[in-house]
Protein backbone atom coordinates (compact mmCIF):
# COMPACT_ATOMS: atom_id res chain seq x y z
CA UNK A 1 26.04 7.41 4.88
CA UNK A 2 27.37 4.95 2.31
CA UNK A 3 26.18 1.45 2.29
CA UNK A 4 27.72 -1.35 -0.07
CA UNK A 5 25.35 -4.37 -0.57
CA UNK A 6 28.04 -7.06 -1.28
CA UNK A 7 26.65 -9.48 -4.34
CA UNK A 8 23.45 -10.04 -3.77
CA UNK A 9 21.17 -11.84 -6.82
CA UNK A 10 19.54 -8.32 -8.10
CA UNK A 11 16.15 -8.09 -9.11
CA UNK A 12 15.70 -4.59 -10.44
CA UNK A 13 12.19 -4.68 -12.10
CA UNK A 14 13.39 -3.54 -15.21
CA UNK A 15 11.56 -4.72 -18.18
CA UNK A 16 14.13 -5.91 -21.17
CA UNK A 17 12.11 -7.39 -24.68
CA UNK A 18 8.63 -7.38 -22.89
CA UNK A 19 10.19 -9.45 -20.23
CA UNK A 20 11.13 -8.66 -16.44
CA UNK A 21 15.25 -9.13 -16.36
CA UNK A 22 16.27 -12.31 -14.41
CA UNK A 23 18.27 -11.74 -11.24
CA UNK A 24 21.96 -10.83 -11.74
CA UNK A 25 25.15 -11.30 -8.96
CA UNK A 26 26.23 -7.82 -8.75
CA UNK A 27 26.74 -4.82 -5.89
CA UNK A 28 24.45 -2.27 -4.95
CA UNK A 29 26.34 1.23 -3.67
CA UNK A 30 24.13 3.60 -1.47
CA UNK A 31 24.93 7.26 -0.59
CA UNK A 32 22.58 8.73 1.15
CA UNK A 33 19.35 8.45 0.06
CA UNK A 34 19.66 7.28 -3.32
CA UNK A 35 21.84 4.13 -5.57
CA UNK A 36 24.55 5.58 -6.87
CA UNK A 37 25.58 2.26 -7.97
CA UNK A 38 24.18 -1.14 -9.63
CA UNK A 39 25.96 -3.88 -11.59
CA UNK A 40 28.03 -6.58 -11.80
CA UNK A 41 31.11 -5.08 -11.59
CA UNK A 42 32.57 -2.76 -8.77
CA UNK A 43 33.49 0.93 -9.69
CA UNK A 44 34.75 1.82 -5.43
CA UNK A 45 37.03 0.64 -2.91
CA UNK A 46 34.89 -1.29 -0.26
CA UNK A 47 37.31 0.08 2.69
CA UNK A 48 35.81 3.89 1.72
CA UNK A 49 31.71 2.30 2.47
CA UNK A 50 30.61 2.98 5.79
CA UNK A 51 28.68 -0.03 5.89
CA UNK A 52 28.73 -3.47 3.92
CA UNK A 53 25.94 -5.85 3.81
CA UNK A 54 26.78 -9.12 2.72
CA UNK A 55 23.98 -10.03 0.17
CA UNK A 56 25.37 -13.65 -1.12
CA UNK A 57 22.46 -15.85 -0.06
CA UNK A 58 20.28 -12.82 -0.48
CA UNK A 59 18.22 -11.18 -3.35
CA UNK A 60 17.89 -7.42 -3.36
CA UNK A 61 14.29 -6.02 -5.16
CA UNK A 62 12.64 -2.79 -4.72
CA UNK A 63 10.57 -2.47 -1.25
CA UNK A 64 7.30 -3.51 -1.14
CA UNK A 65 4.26 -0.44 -1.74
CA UNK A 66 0.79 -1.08 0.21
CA UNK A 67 -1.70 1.00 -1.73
CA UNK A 68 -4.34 0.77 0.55
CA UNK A 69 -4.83 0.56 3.92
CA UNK A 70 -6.32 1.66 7.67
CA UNK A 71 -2.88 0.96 9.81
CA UNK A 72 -4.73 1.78 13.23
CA UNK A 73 -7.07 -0.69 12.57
CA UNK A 74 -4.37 -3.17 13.90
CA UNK A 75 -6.19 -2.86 16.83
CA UNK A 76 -9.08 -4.77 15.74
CA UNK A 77 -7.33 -7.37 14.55
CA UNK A 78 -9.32 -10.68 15.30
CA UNK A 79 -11.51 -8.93 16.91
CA UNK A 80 -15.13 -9.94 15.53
CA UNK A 81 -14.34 -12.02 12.74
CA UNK A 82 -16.69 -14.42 10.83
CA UNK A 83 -19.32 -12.26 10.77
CA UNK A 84 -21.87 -10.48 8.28
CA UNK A 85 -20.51 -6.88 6.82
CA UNK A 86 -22.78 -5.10 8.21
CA UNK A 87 -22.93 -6.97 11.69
CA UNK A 88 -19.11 -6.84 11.56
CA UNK A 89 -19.42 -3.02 11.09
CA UNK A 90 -22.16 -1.90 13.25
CA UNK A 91 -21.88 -3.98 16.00
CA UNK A 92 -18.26 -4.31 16.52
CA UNK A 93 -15.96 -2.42 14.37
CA UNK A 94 -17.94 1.42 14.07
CA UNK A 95 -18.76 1.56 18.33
CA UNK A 96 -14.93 0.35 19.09
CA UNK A 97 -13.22 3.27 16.80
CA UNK A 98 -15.87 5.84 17.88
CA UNK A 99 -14.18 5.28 21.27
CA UNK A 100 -10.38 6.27 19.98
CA UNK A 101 -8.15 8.84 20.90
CA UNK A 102 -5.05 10.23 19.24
CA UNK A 103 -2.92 7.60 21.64
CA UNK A 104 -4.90 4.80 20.40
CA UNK A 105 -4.02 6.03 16.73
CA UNK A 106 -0.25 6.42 17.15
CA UNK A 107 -0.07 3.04 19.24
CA UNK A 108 -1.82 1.32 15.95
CA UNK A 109 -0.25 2.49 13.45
CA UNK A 110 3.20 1.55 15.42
CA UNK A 111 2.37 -1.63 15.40
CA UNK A 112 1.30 -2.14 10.90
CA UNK A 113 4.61 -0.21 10.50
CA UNK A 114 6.20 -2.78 12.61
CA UNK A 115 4.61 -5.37 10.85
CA UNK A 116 5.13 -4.09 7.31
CA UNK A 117 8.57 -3.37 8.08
CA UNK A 118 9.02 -6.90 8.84
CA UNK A 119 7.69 -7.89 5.72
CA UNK A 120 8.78 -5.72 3.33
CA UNK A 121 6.72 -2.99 3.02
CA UNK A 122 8.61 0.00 2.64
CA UNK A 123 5.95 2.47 1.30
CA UNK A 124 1.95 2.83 2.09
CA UNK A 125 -1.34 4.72 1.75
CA UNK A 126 -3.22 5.64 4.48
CA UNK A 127 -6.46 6.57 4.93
CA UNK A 128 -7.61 7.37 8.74
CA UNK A 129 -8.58 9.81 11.31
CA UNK A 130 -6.00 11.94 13.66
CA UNK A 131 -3.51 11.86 10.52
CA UNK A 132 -1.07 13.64 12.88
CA UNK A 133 -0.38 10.57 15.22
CA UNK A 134 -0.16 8.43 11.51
CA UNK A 135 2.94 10.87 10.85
CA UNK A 136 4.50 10.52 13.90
CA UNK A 137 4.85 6.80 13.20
CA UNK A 138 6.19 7.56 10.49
CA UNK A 139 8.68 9.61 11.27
CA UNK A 140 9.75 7.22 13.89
CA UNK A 141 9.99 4.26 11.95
CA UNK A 142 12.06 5.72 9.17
CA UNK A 143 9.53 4.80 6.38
CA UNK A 144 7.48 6.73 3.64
CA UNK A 145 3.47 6.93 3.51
CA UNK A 146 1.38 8.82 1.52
CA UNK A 147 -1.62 10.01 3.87
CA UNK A 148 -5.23 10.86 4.27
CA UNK A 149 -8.01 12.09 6.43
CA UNK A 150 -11.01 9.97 5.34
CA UNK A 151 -14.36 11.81 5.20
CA UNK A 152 -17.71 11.12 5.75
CA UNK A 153 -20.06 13.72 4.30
CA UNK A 154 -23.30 12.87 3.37
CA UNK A 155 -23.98 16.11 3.21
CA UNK A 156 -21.80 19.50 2.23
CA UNK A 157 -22.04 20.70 5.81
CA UNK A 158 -21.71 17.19 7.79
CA UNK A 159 -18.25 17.06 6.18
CA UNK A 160 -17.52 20.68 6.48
CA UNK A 161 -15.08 20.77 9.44
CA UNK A 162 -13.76 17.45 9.13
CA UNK A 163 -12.34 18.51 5.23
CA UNK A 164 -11.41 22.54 6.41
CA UNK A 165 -9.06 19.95 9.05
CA UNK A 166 -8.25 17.49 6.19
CA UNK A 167 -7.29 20.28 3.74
CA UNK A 168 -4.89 21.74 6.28
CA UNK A 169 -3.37 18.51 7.25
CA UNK A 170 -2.43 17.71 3.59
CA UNK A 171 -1.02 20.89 2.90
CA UNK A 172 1.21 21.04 6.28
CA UNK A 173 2.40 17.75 6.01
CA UNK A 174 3.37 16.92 2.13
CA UNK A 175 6.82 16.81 1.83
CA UNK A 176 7.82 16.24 5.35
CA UNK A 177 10.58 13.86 6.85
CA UNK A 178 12.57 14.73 4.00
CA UNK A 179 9.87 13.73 1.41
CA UNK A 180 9.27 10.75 2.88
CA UNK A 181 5.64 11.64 3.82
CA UNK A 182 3.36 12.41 1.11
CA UNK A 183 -0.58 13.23 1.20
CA UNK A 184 -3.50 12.85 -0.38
CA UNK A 185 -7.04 13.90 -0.02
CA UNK A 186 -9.66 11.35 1.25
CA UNK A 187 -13.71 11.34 0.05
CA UNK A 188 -14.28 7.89 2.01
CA UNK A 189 -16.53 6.74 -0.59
CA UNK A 190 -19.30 7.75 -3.44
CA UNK A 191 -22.18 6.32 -1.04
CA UNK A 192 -20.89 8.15 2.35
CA UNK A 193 -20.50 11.50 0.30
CA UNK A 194 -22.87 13.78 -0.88
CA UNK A 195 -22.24 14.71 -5.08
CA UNK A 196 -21.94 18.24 -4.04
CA UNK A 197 -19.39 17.02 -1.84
CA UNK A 198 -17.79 14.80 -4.01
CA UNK A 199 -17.52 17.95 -6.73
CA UNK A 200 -15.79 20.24 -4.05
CA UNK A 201 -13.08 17.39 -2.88
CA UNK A 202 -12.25 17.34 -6.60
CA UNK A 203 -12.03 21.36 -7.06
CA UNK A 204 -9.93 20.94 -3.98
CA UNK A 205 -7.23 18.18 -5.28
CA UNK A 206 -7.21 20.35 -8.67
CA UNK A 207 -6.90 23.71 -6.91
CA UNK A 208 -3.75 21.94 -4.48
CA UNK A 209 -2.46 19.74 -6.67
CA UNK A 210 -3.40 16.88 -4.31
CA UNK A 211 -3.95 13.40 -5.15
CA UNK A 212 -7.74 11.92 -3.92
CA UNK A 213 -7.83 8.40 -2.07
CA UNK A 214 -11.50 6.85 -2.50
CA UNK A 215 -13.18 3.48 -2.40
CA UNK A 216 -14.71 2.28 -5.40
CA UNK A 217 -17.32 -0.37 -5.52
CA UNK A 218 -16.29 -2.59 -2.80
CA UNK A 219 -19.65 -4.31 -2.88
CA UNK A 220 -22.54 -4.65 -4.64
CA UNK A 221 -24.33 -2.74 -1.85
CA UNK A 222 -22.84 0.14 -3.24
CA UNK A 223 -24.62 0.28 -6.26
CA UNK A 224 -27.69 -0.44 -5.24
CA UNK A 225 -27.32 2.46 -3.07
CA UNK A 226 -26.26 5.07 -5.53
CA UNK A 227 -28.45 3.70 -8.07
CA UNK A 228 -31.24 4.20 -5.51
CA UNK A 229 -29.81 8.01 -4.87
CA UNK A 230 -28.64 9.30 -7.43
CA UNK A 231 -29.89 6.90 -10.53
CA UNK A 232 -26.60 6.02 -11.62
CA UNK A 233 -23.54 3.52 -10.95
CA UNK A 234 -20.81 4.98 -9.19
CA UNK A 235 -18.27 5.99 -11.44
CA UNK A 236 -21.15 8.05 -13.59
CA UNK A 237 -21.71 9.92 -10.33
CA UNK A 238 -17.99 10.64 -9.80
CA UNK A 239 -17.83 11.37 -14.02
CA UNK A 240 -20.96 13.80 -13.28
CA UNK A 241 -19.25 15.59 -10.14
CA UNK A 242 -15.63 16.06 -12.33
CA UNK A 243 -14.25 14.23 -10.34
CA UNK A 244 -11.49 12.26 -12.05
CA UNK A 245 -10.92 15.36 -14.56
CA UNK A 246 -6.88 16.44 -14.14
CA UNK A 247 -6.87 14.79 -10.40
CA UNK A 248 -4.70 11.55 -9.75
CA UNK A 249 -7.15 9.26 -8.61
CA UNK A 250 -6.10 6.48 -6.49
CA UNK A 251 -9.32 3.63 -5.96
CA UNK A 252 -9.31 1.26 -3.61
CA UNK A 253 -10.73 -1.93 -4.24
CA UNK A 254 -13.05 -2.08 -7.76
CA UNK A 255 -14.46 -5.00 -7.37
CA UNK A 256 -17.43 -4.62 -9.06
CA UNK A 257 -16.10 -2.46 -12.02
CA UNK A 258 -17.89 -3.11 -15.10
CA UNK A 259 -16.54 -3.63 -18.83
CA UNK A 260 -17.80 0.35 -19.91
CA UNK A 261 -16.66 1.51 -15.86
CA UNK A 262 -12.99 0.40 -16.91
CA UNK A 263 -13.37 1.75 -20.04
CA UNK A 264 -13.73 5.04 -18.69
CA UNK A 265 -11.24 4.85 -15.78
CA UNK A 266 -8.53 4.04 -18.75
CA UNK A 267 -9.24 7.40 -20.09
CA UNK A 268 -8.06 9.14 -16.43
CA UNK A 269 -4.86 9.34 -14.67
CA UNK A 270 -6.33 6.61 -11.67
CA UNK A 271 -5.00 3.29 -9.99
CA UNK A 272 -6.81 1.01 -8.61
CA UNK A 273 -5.32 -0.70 -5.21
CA UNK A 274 -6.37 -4.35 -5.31
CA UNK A 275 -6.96 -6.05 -1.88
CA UNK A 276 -7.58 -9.38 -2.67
CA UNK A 277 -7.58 -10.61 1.29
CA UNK A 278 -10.10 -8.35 2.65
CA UNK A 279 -12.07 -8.76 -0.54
CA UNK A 280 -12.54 -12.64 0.11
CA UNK A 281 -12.45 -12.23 3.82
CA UNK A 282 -15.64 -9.49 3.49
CA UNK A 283 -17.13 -11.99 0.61
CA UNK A 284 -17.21 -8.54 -1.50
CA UNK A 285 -16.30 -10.37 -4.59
CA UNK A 286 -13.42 -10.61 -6.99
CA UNK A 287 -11.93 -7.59 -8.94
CA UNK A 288 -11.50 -7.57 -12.61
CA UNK A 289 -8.00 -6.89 -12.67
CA UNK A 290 -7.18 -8.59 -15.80
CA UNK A 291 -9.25 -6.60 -18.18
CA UNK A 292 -8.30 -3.11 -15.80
CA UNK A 293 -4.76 -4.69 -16.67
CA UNK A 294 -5.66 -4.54 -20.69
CA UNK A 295 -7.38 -1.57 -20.81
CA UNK A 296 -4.14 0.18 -19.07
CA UNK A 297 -5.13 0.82 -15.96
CA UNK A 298 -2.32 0.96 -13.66
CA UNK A 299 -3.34 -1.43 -11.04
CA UNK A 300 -1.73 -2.13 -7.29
CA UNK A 301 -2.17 -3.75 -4.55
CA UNK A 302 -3.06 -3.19 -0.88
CA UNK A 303 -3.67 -5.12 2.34
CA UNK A 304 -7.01 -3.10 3.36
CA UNK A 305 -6.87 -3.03 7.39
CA UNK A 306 -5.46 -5.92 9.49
CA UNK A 307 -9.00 -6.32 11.28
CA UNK A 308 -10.31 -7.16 7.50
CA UNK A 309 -7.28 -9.49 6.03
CA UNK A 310 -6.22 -9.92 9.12
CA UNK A 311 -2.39 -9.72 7.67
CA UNK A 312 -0.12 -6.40 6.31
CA UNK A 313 2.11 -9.11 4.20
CA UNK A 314 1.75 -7.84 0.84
CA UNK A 315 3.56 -11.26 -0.39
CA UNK A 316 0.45 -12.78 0.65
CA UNK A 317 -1.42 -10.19 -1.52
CA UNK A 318 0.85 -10.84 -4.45
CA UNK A 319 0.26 -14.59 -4.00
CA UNK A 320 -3.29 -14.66 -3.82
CA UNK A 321 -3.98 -11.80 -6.87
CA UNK A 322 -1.91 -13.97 -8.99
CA UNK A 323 -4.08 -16.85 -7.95
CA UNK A 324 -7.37 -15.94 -7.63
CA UNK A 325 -7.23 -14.00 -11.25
CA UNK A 326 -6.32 -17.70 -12.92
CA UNK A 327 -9.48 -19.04 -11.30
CA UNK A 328 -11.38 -16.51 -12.17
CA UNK A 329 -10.75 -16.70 -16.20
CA UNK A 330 -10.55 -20.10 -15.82
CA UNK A 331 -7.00 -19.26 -17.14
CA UNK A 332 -3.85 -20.18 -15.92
CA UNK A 333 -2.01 -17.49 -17.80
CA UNK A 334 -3.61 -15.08 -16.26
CA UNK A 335 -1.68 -12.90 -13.59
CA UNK A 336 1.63 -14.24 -14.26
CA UNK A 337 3.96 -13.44 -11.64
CA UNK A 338 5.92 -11.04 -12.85
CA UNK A 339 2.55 -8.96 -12.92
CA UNK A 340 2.05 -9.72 -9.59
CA UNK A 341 5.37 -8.45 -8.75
CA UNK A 342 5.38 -5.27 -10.55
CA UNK A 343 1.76 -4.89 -9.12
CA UNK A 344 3.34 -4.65 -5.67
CA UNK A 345 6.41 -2.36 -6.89
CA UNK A 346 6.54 -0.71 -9.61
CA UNK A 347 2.70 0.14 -9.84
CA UNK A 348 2.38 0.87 -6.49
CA UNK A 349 5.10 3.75 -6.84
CA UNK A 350 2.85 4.85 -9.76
CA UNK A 351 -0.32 5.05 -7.44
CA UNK A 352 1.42 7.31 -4.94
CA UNK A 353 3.06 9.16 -6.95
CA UNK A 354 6.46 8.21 -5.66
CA UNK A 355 8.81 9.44 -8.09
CA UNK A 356 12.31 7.02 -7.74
CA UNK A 357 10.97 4.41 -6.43
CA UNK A 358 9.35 0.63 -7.05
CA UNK A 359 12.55 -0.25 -9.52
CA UNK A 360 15.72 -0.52 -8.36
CA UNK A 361 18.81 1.99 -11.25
CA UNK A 362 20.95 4.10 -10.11
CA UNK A 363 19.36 7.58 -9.46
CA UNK A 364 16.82 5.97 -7.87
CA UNK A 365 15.27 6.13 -4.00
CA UNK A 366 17.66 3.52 -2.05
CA UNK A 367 14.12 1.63 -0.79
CA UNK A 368 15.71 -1.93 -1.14
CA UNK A 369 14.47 -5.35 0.95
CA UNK A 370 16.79 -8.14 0.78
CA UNK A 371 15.37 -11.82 0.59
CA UNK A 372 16.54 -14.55 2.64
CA UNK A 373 16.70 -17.09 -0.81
CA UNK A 374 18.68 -19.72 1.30
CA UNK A 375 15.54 -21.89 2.56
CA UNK A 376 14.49 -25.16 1.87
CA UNK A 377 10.85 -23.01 0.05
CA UNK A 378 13.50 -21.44 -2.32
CA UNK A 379 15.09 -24.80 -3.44
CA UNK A 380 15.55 -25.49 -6.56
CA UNK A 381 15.96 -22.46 -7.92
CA UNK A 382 14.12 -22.77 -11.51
CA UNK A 383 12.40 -19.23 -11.26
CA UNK A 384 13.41 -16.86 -8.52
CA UNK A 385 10.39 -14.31 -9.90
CA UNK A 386 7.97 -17.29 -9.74
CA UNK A 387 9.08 -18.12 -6.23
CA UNK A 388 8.50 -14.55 -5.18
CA UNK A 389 5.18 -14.76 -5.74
CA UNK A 390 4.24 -18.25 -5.49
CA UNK A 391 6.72 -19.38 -2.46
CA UNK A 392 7.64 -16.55 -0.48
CA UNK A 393 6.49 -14.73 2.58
CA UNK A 394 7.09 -11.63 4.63
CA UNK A 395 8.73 -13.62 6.83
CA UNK A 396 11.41 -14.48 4.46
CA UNK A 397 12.59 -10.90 4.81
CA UNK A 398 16.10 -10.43 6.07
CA UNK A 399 17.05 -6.52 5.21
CA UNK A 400 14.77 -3.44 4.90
CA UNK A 401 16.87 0.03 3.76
CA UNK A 402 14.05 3.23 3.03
CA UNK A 403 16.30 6.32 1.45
CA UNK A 404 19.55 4.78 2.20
CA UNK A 405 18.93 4.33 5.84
CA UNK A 406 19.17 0.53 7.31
CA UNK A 407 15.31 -0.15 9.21
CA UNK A 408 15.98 -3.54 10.03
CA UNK A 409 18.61 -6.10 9.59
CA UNK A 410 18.97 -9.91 9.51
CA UNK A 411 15.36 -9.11 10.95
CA UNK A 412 16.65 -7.37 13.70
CA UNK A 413 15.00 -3.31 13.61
CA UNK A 414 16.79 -1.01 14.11
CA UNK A 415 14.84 2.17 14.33
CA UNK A 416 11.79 0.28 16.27
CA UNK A 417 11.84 -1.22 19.82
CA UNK A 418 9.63 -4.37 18.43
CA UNK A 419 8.99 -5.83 22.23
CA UNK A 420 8.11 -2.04 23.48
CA UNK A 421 5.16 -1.93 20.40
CA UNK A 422 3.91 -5.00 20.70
CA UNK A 423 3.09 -4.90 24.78
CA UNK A 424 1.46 -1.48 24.29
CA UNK A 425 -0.49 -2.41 21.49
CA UNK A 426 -2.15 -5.76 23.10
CA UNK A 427 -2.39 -3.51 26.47
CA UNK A 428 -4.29 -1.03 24.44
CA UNK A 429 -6.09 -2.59 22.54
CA UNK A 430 -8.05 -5.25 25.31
CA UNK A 431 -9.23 -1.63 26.84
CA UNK A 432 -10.03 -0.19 23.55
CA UNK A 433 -12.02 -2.97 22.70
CA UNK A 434 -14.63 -3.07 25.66
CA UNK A 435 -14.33 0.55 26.55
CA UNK A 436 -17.44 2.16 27.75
């Protein structure tokens, strides 16, 4: 399949001179899954493209990478909100998913893939339970996710049968759907895991070559509770268990990194996914991503689960990192949008390990959203990059292409039946909900 994008404003996320390039008029040639073609000036006959997307009131960018999240958990949405953590979790969130079955998984996930689609998400991380429905979605949708079983072990043998089944599923599914579906393995966290446990998922990623997906001081709970176990902070336990040694680490959340804590994460090949929303939502606090950012850690950013945001529109994310890390220095330099943006491309392609992607060069994955930059939100245009992150929403989304192939267009999907998801999901969820 060959697909001409017709002079669209081009935001590649190249750097040029320390500085992200400003958007060019140019054409974008797809074959396949891949750009074969970039620039300003035309090098094939339009009559030979299959396709042809006319991109003048649009701008093309990479697609949009979610780092972090629980897609089932759509679900949930709404449901219990403005309540303590631990109310939240015991009372309504924990007894509703111990009642799901694989159906409930696959009808979930539909539905954030639906929702990320149509805001520009063309990549995310998943960490969940019956990962087989999650790649089903997947492979339906037309999208790419990197995916894990998350596991609960607070002892070796608690998470014994749940990681033999979490081992398996990474290794059968990486590489599927042409690529497109990636894995990971999932320790839920450094207080839900034993350290023996902890030491064995990192033998394991070492021994398979397969990234680990963990959450990283979301709260100051946390420490308390490792301190109290094992007389450390968390990222000496997960230094003591070997954990970070020749894995790719990817860390969701870090709010409560310390100064010596980043230190020693700079020294290892790990990302951190920043979820600003759910981290205000939850009250958990406000990451340090500005000195992670200096010290070289590649940091991202994720949406968390819709029932703890309660949105999958990583423009929101960008928006809100940007913001929140000014008021937090007390600087308005800080976070500058261009960060922001790269945050939610280019680094996120880093996290996952998605080779191709998050920049948009010939050679490259064909994961492209176009921007609907005719609105009264994009007028003037001063600083298309600023209005990115400071102006624009998922909504704003016209065009969505994942390796080459068209997923939605002027917002219409193409590989989804948006009415079909949506009824089964609020059917599904009222039962799930009150199910006894």
């Amino acid at each position: 399949m060959s697909i001409l994008i017709k002079q669209p404003l081009i935001l590649t996320m190249e750097r040029e001179n320390g500085a992200l390039k400003s958007p060019f008029r140019g054409d974008i040639l797809v074959e396949g899954d891949s750009i074969t073609h970039i620039g300003a000036t035309s090098v094939y006959e339009e009559s030979t493209c299959e396709q042809v997307i006319d991109g003048r009131h649009l701008l093309a960018m990479p697609g949009l990478i979610n780092t972090h999240s629980h897609a089932a958990m759509t679900l949930f949405r709404g449901f219990g909100d403005d309540l303590t953590l631990m109310d939240w979790l015991q009372n309504k969130i924990w007894p509703a998913e111990g009642k799901m079955t694989p159906t409930d998984i696959l009808l979930g996930t539909r539905l954030a893939i639906l929702e990320m689609i149509k805001s520009g998400t063309t990549a995310f991380a998943d960490m969940y339970d019956f990962c087989d429905q999650v790649v089903e979605a997947v492979a339906e949708a037309g999208g790419r996710a990197s995916i894990c079983r998350g596991i609960v072990a607070f002892t070796p043998e608690m998470g014994a049968q749940k990681l033999e089944q979490g081992l398996a599923f990474a290794l059968h599914y990486r590489g599927v759907c042409a690529g497109r579906v990636t894995t990971m393995l999932g320790p839920h966290a450094p207080y839900t895991c034993s350290p023996d446990f902890l030491a064995h998922m990192a033998e394991l990623g070492r021994e398979h070559k397969l990234p680990l997906h963990i959450h990283l001081l979301e709260t100051q709970d946390e420490i308390a509770q490792i301190a109290a176990r094992d007389g450390c902070r968390p990222v000496e336990l997960l230094e003591r268990c070997d954990f970070f040694r020749d894995n790719k680490v990817l860390a969701a959340h870090g709010v409560w990194l310390n100064e010596e804590e980043i230190s020693s994460l700079s020294g290892y090949d790990v990302s951190v996914a920043h979820c600003p929303a759910s981290n205000f939502k939850l009250a958990s606090g406000i990451a340090p991503v500005n000195g992670l950012l200096a010290a070289g850690v590649n940091v991202a950013l994720g949406t968390d689960s819709a029932c703890s945001n309660n949105s999958l529109d990583l423009f929101e994310e960008m928006k809100l990192a940007a913001l929140v890390a000014k008021v937090r220095g007390l600087d308005p330099l800080a976070l500058p949008a261009a960060t922001a943006l790269e945050m939610a491309t280019v680094n996120g392609a880093k996290a996952l390990g998605l080779a191709g992607c998050g920049l948009l060069a010939a050679g490259n994955k064909a994961d492209i959203i176009l921007v609907n930059i005719d609105q009264p939100h994009f007028t003037p245009q001063h600083d298309l990059i600023s209005h990115l992150v400071y102006a624009a929403g998922g909504s704003d989304v016209d065009t969505v292409l994942v390796a080459g192939r068209v997923l939605m267009h002027k917002r219409e999907l193409t590989t989804l039946d948006e009415e079909r998801i949506i009824y089964e999901a609020e059917h599904i969820a009222q039962e799930l909900c009150y199910r006894r």
